[in-house]
PDB file of N, CA and C in Angstrom:
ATOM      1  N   UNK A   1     107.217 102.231  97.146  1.00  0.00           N
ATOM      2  CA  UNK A   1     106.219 101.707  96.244  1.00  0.00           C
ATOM      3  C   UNK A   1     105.585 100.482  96.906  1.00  0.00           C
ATOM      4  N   UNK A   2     104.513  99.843  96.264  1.00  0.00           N
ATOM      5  CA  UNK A   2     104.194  98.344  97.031  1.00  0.00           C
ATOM      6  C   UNK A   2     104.676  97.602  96.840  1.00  0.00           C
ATOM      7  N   UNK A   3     104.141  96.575  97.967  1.00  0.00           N
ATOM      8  CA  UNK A   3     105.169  95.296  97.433  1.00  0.00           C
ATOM      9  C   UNK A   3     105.230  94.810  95.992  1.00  0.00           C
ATOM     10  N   UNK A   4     106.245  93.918  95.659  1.00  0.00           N
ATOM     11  CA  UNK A   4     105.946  93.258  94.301  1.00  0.00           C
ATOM     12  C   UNK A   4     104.973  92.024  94.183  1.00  0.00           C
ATOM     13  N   UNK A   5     104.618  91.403  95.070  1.00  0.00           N
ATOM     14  CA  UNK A   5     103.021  90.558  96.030  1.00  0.00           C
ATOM     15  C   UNK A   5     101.883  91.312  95.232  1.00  0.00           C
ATOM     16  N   UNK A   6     101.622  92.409  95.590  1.00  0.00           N
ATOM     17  CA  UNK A   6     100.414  93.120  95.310  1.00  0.00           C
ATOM     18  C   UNK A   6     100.342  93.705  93.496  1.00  0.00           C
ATOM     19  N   UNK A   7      98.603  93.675  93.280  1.00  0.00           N
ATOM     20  CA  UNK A   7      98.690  93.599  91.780  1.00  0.00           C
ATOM     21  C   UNK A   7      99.085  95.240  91.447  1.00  0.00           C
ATOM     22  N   UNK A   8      99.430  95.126  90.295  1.00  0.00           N
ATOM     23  CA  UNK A   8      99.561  96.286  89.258  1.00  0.00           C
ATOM     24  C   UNK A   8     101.212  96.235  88.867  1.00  0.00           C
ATOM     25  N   UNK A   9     101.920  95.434  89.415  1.00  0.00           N
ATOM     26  CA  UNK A   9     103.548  95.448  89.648  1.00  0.00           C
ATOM     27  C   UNK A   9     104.150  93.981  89.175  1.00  0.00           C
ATOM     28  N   UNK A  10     104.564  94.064  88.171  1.00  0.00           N
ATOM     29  CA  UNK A  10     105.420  92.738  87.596  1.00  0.00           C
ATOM     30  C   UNK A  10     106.640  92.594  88.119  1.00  0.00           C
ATOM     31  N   UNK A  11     107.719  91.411  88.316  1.00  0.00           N
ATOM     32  CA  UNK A  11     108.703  90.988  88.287  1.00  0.00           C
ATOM     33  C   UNK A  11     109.368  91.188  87.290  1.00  0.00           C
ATOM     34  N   UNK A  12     110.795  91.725  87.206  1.00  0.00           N
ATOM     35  CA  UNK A  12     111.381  91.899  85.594  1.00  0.00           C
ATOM     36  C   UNK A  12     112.004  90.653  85.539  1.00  0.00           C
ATOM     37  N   UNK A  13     111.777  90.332  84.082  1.00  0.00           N
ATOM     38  CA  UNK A  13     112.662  88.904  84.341  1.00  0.00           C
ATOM     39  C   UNK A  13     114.207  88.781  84.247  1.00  0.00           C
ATOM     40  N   UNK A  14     114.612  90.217  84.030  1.00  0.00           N
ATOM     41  CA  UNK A  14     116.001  90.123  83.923  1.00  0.00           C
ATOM     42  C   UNK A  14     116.628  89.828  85.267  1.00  0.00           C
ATOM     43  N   UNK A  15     115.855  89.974  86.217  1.00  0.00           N
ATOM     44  CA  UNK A  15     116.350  89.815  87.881  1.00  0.00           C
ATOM     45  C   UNK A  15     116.635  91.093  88.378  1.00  0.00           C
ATOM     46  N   UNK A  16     115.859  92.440  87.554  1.00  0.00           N
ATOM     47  CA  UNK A  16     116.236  93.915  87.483  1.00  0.00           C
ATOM     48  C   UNK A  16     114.563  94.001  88.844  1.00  0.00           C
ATOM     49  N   UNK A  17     115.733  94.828  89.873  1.00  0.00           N
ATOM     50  CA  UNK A  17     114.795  95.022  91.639  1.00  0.00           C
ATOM     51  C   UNK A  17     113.662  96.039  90.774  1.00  0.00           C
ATOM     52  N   UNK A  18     112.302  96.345  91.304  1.00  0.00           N
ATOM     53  CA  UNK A  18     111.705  97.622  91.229  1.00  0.00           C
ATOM     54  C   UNK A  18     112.867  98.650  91.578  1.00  0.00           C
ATOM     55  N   UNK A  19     112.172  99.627  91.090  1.00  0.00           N
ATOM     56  CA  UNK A  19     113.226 101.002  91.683  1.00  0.00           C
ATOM     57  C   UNK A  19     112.023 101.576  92.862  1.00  0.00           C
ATOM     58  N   UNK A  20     113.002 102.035  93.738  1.00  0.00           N
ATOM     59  CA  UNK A  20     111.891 102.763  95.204  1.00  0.00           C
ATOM     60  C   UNK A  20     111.011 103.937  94.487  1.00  0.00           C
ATOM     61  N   UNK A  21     110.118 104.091  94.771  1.00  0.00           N
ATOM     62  CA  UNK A  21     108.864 104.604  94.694  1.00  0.00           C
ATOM     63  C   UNK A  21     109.321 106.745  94.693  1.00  0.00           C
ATOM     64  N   UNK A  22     110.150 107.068  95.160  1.00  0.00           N
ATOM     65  CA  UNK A  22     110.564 108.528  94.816  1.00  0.00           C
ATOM     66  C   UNK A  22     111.706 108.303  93.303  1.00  0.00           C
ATOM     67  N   UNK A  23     111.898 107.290  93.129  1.00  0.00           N
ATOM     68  CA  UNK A  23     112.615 107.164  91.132  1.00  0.00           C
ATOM     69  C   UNK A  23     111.709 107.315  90.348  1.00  0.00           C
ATOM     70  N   UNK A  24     110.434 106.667  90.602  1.00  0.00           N
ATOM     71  CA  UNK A  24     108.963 106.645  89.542  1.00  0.00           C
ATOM     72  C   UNK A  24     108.564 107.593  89.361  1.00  0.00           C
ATOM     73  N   UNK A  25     108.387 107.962  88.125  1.00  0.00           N
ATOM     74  CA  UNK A  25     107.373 109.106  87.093  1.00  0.00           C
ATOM     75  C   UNK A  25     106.359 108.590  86.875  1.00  0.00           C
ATOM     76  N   UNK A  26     105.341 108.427  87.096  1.00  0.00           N
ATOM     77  CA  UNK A  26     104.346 107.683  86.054  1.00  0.00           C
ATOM     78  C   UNK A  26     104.370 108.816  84.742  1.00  0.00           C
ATOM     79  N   UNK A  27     103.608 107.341  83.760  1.00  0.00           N
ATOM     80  CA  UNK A  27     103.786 107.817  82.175  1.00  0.00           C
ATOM     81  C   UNK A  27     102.777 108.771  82.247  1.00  0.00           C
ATOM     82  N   UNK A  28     103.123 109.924  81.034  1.00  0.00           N
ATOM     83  CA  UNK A  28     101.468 111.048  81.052  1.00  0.00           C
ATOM     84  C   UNK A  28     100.264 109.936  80.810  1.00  0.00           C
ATOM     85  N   UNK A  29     100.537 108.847  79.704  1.00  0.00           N
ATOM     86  CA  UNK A  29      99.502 108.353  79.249  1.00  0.00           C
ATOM     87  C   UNK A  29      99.619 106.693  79.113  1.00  0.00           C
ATOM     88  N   UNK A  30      99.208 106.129  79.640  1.00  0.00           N
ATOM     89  CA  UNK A  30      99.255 104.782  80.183  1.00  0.00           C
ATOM     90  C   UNK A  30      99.435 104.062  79.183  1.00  0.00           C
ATOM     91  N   UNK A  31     100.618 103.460  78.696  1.00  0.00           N
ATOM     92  CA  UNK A  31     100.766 102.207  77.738  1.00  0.00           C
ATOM     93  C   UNK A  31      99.655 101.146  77.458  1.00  0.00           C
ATOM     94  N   UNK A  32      99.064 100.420  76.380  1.00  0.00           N
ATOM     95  CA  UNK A  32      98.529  99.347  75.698  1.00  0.00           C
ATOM     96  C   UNK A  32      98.721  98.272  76.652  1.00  0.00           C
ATOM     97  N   UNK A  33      99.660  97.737  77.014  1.00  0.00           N
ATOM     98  CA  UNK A  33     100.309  96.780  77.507  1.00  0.00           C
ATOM     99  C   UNK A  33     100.530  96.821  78.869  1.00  0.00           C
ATOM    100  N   UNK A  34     100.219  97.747  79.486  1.00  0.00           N
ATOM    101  CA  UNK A  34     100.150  97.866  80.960  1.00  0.00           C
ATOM    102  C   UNK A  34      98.440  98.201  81.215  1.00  0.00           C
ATOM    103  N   UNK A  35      98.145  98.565  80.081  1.00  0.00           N
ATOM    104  CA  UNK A  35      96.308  99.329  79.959  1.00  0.00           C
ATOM    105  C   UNK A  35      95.726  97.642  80.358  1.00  0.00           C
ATOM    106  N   UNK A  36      96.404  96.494  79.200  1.00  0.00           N
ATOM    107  CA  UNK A  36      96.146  95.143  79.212  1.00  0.00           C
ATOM    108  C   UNK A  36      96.079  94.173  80.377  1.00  0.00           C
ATOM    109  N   UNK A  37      97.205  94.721  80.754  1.00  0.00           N
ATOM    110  CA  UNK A  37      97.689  93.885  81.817  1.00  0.00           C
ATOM    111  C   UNK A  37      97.094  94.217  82.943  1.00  0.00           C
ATOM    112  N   UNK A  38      96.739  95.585  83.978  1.00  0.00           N
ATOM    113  CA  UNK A  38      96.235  96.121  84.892  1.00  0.00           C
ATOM    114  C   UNK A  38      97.724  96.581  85.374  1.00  0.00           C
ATOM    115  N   UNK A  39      98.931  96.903  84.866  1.00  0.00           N
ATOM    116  CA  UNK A  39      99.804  97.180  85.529  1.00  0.00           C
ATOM    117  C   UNK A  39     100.138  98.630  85.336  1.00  0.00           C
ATOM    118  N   UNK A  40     100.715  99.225  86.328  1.00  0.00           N
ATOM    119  CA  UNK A  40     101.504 100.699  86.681  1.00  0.00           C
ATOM    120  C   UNK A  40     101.937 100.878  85.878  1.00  0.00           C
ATOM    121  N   UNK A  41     101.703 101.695  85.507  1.00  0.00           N
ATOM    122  CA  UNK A  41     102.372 102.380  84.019  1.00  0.00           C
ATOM    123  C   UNK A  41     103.252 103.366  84.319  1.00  0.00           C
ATOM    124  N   UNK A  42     104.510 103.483  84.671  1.00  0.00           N
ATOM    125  CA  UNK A  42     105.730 104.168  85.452  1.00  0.00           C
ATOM    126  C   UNK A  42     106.962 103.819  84.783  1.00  0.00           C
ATOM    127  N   UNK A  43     108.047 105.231  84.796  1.00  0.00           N
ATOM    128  CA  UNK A  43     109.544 105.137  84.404  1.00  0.00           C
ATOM    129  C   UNK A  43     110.118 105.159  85.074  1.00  0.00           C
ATOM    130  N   UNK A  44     111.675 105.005  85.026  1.00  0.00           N
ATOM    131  CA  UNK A  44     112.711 105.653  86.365  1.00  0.00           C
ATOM    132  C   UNK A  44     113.115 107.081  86.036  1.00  0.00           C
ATOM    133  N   UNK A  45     113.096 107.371  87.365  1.00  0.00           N
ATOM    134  CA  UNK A  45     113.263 109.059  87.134  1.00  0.00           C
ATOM    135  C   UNK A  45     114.627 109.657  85.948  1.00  0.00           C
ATOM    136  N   UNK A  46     115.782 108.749  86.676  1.00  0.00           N
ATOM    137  CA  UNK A  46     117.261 108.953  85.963  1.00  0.00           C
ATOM    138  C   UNK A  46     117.186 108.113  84.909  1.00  0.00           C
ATOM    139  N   UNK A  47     116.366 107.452  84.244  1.00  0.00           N
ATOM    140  CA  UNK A  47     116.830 106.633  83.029  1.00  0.00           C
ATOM    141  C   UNK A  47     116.922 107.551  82.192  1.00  0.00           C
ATOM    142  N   UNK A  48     117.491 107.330  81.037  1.00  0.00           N
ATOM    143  CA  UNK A  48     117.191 108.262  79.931  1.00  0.00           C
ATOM    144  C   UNK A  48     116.550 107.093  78.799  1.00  0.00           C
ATOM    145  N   UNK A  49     115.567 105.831  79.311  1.00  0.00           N
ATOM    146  CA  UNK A  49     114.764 105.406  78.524  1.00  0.00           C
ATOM    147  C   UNK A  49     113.701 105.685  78.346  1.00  0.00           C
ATOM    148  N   UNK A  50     112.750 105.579  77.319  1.00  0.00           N
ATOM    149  CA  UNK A  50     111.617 106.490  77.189  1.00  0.00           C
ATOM    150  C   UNK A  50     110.637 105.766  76.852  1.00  0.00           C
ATOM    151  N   UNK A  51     110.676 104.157  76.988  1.00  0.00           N
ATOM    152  CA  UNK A  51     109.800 103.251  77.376  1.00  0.00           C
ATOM    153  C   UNK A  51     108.881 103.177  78.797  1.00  0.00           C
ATOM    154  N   UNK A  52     108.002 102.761  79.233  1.00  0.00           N
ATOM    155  CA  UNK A  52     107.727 102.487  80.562  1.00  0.00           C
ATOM    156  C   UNK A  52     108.402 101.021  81.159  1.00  0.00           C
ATOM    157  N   UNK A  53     108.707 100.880  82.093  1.00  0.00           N
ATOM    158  CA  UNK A  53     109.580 100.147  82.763  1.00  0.00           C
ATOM    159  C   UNK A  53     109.183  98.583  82.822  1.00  0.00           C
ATOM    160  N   UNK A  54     107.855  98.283  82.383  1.00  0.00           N
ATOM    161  CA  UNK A  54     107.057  97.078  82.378  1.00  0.00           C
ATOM    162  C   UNK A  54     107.219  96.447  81.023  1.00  0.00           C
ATOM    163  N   UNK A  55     107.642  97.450  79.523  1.00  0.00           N
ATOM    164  CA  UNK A  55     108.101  97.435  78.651  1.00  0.00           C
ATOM    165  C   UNK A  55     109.052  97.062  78.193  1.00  0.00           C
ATOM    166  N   UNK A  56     110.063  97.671  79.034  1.00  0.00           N
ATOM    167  CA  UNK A  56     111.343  98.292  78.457  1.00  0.00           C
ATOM    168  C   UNK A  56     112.394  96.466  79.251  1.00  0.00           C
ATOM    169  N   UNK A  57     111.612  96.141  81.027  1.00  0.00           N
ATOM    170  CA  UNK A  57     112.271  94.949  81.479  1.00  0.00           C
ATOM    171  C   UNK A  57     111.612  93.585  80.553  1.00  0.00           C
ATOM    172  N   UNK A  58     110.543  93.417  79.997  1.00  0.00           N
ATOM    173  CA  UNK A  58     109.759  92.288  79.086  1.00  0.00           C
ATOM    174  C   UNK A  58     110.435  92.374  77.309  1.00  0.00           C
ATOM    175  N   UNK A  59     110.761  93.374  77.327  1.00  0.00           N
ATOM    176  CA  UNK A  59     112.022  94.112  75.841  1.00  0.00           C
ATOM    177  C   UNK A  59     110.632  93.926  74.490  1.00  0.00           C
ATOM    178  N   UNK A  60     109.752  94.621  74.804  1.00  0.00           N
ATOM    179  CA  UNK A  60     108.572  94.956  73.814  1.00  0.00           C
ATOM    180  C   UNK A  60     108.727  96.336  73.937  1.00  0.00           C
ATOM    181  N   UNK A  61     108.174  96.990  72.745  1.00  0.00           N
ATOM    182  CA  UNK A  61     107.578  98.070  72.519  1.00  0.00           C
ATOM    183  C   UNK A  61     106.639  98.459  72.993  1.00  0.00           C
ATOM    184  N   UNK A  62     106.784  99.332  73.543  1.00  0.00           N
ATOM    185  CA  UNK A  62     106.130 100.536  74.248  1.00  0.00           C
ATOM    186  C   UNK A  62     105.660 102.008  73.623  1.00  0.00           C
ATOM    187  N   UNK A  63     104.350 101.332  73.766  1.00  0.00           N
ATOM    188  CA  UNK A  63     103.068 102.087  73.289  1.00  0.00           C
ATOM    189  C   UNK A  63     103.268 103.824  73.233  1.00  0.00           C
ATOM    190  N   UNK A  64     103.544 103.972  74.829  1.00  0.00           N
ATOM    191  CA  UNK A  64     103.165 105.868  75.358  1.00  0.00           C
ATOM    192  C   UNK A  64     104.747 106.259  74.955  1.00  0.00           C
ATOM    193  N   UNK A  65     105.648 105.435  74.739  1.00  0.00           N
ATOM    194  CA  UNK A  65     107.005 106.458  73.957  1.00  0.00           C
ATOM    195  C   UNK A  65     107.435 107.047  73.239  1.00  0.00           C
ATOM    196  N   UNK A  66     107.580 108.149  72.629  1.00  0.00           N
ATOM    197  CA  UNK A  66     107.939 108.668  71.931  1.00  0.00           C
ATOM    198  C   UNK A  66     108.765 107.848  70.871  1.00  0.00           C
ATOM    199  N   UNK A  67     108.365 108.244  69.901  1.00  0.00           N
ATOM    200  CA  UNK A  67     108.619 107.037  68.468  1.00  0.00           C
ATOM    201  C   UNK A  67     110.324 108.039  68.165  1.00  0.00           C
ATOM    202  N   UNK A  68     110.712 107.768  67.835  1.00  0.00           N
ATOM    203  CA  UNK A  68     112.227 108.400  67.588  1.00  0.00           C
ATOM    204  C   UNK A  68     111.984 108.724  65.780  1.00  0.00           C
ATOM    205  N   UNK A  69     112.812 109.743  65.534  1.00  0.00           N
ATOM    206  CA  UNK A  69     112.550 109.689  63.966  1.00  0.00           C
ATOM    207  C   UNK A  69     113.790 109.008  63.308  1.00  0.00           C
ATOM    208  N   UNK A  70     114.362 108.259  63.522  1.00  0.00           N
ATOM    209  CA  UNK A  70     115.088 107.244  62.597  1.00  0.00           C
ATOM    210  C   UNK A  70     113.938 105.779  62.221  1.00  0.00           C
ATOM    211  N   UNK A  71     112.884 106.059  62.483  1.00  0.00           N
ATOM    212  CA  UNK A  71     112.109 104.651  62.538  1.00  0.00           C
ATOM    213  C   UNK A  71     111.985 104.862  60.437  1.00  0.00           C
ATOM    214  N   UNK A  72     112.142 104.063  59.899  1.00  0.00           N
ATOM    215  CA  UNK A  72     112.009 103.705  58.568  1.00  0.00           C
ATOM    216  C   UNK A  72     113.055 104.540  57.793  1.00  0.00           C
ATOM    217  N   UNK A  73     113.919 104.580  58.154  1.00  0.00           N
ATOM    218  CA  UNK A  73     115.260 105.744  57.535  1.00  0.00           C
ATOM    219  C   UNK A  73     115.685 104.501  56.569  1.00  0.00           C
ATOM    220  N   UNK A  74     116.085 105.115  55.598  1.00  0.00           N
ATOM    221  CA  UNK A  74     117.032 103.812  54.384  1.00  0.00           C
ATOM    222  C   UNK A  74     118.123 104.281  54.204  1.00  0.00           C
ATOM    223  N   UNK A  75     119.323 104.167  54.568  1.00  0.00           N
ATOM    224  CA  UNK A  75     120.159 104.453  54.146  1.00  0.00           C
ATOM    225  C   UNK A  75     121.274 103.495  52.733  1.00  0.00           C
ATOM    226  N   UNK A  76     121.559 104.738  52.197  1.00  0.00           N
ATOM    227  CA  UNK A  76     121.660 104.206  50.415  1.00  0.00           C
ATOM    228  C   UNK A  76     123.413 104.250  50.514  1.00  0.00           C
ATOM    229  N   UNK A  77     124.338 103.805  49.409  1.00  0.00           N
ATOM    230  CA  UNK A  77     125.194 103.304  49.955  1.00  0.00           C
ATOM    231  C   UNK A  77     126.120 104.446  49.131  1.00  0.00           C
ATOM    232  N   UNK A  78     127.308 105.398  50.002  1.00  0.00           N
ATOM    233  CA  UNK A  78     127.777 106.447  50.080  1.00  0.00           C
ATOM    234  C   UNK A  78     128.065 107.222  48.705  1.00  0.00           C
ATOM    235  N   UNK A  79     128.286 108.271  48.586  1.00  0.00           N
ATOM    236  CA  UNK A  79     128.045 108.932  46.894  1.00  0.00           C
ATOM    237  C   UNK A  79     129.634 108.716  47.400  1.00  0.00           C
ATOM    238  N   UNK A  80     130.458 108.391  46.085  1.00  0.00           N
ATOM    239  CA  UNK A  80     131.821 108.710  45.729  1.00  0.00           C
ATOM    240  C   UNK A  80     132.037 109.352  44.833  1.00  0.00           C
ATOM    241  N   UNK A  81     133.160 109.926  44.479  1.00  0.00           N
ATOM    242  CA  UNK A  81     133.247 111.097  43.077  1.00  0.00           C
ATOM    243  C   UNK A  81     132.760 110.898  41.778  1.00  0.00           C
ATOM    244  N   UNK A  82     133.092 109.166  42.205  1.00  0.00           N
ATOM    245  CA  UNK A  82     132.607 108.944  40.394  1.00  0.00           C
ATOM    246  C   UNK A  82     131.331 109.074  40.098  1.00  0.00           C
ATOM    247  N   UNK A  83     129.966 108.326  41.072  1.00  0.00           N
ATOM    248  CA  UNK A  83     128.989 108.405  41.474  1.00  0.00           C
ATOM    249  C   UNK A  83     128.334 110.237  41.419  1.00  0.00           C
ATOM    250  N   UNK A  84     129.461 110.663  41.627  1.00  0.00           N
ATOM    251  CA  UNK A  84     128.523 112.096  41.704  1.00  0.00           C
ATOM    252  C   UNK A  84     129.279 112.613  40.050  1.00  0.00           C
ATOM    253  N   UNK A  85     130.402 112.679  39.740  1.00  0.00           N
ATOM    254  CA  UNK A  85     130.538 112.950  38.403  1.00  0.00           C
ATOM    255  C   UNK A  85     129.768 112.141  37.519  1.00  0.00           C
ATOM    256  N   UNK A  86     129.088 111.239  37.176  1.00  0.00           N
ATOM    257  CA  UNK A  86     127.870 110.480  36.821  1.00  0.00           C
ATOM    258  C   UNK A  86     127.024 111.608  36.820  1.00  0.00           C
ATOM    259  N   UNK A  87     126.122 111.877  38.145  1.00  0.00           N
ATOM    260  CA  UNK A  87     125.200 112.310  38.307  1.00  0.00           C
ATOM    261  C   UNK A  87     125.244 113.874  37.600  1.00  0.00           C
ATOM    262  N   UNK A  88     126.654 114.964  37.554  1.00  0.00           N
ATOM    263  CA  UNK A  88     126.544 115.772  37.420  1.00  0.00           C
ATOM    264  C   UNK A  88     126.622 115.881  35.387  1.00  0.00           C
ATOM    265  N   UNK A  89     127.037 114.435  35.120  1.00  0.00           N
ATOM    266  CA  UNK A  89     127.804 114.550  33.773  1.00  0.00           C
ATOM    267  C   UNK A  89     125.824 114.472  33.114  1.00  0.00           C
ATOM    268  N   UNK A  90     125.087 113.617  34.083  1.00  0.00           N
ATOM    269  CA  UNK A  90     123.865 113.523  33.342  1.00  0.00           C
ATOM    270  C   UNK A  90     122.978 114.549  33.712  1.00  0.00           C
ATOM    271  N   UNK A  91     123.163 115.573  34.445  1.00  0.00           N
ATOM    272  CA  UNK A  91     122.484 116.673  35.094  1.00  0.00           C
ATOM    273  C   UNK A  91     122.564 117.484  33.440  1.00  0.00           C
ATOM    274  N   UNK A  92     124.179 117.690  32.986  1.00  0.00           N
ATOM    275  CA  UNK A  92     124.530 118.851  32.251  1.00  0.00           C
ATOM    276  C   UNK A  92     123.732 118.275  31.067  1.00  0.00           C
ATOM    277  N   UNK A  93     123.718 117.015  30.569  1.00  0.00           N
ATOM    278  CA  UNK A  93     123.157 116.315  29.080  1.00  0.00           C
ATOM    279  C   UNK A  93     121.775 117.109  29.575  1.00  0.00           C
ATOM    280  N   UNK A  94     121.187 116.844  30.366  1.00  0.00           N
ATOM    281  CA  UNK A  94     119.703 117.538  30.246  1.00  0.00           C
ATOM    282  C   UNK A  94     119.551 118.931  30.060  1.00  0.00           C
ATOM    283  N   UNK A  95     120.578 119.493  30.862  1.00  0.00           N
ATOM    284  CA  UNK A  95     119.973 121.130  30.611  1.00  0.00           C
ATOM    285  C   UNK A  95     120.815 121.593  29.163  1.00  0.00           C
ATOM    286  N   UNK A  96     122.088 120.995  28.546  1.00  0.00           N
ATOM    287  CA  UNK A  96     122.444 120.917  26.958  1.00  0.00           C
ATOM    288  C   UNK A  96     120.817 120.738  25.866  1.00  0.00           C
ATOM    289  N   UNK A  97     119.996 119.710  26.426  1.00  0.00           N
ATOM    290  CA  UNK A  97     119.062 118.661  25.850  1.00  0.00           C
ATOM    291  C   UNK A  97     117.859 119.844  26.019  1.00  0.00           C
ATOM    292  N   UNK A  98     117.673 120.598  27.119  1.00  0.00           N
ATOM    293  CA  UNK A  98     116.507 121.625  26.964  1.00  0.00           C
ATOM    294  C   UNK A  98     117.162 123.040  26.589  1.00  0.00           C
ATOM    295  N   UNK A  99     118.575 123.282  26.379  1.00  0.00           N
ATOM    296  CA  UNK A  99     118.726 124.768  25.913  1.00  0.00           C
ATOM    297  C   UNK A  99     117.999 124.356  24.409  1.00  0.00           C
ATOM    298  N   UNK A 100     118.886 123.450  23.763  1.00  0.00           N
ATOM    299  CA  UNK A 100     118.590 122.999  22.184  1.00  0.00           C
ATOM    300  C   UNK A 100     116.977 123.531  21.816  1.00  0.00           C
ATOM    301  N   UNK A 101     116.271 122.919  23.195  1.00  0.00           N
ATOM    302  CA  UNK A 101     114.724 122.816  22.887  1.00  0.00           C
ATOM    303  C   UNK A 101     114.038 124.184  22.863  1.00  0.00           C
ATOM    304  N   UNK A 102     114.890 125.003  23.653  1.00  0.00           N
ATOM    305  CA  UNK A 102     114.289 126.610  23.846  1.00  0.00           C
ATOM    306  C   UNK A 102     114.508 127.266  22.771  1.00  0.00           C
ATOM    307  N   UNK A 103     115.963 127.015  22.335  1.00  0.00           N
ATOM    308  CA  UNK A 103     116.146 127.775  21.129  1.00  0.00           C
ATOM    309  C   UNK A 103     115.509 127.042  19.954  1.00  0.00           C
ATOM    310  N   UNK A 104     114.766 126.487  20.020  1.00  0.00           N
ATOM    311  CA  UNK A 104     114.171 125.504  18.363  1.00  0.00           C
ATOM    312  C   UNK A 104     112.803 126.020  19.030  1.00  0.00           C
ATOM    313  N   UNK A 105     112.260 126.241  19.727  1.00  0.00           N
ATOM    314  CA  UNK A 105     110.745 127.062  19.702  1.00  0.00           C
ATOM    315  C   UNK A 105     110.704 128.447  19.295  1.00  0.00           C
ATOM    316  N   UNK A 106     109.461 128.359  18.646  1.00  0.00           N
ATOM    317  CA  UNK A 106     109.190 129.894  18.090  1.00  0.00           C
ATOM    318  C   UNK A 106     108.890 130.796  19.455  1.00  0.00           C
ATOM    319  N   UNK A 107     109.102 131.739  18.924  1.00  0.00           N
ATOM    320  CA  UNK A 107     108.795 132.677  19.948  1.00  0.00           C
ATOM    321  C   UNK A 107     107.211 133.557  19.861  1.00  0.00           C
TER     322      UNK A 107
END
């Protein structure tokens, strides 16, 4: 690859070397933040990160990655028996609460 001297190529500040130039993928589609900057928009071949590397060493979000689907997940806090005997004891009051109602309509 080129030197780290020449533009398009940042320093990571973690003290993390470039990787040699046969590790690099470039991204299909050039990150925000490298679009910004004028920099190479490239991964390492063996990472299994899915940031671009200008991203991923500065620890921002990265634009061209694939968004993962846990992004806005809520997790609610575990059903226990009683919690679900609750739920099932008020399931049955309703369908008790609409037989009543079927049989009290005319036909």
């Amino acid at each position: 690859m080129q030197d780290l001297q020449e533009t398009g190529i940042k320093v990571a500040h973690g003290g993390c070397k470039l990787p040699p130039e046969e590790d690099c993928d470039p991204m299909e589609v050039m990150c925000t933040r490298c679009k910004d900057s004028k920099l190479m928009c490239f991964k390492e071949r063996s990472s299994k990160i899915k940031a671009c590397w200008h991203c991923y060493n500065a620890a921002k979000a990265c634009s061209s990655a694939p968004k993962d689907r846990r992004a806005g997940r809520k997790v609610g806090p575990p059903k226990t028996r009683g919690r679900l005997q609750k739920a099932i004891d008020s399931i049955d009051k309703k369908i008790a609460k609409l037989e009543k109602q079927l049989k009290k309509a005319p036909e």
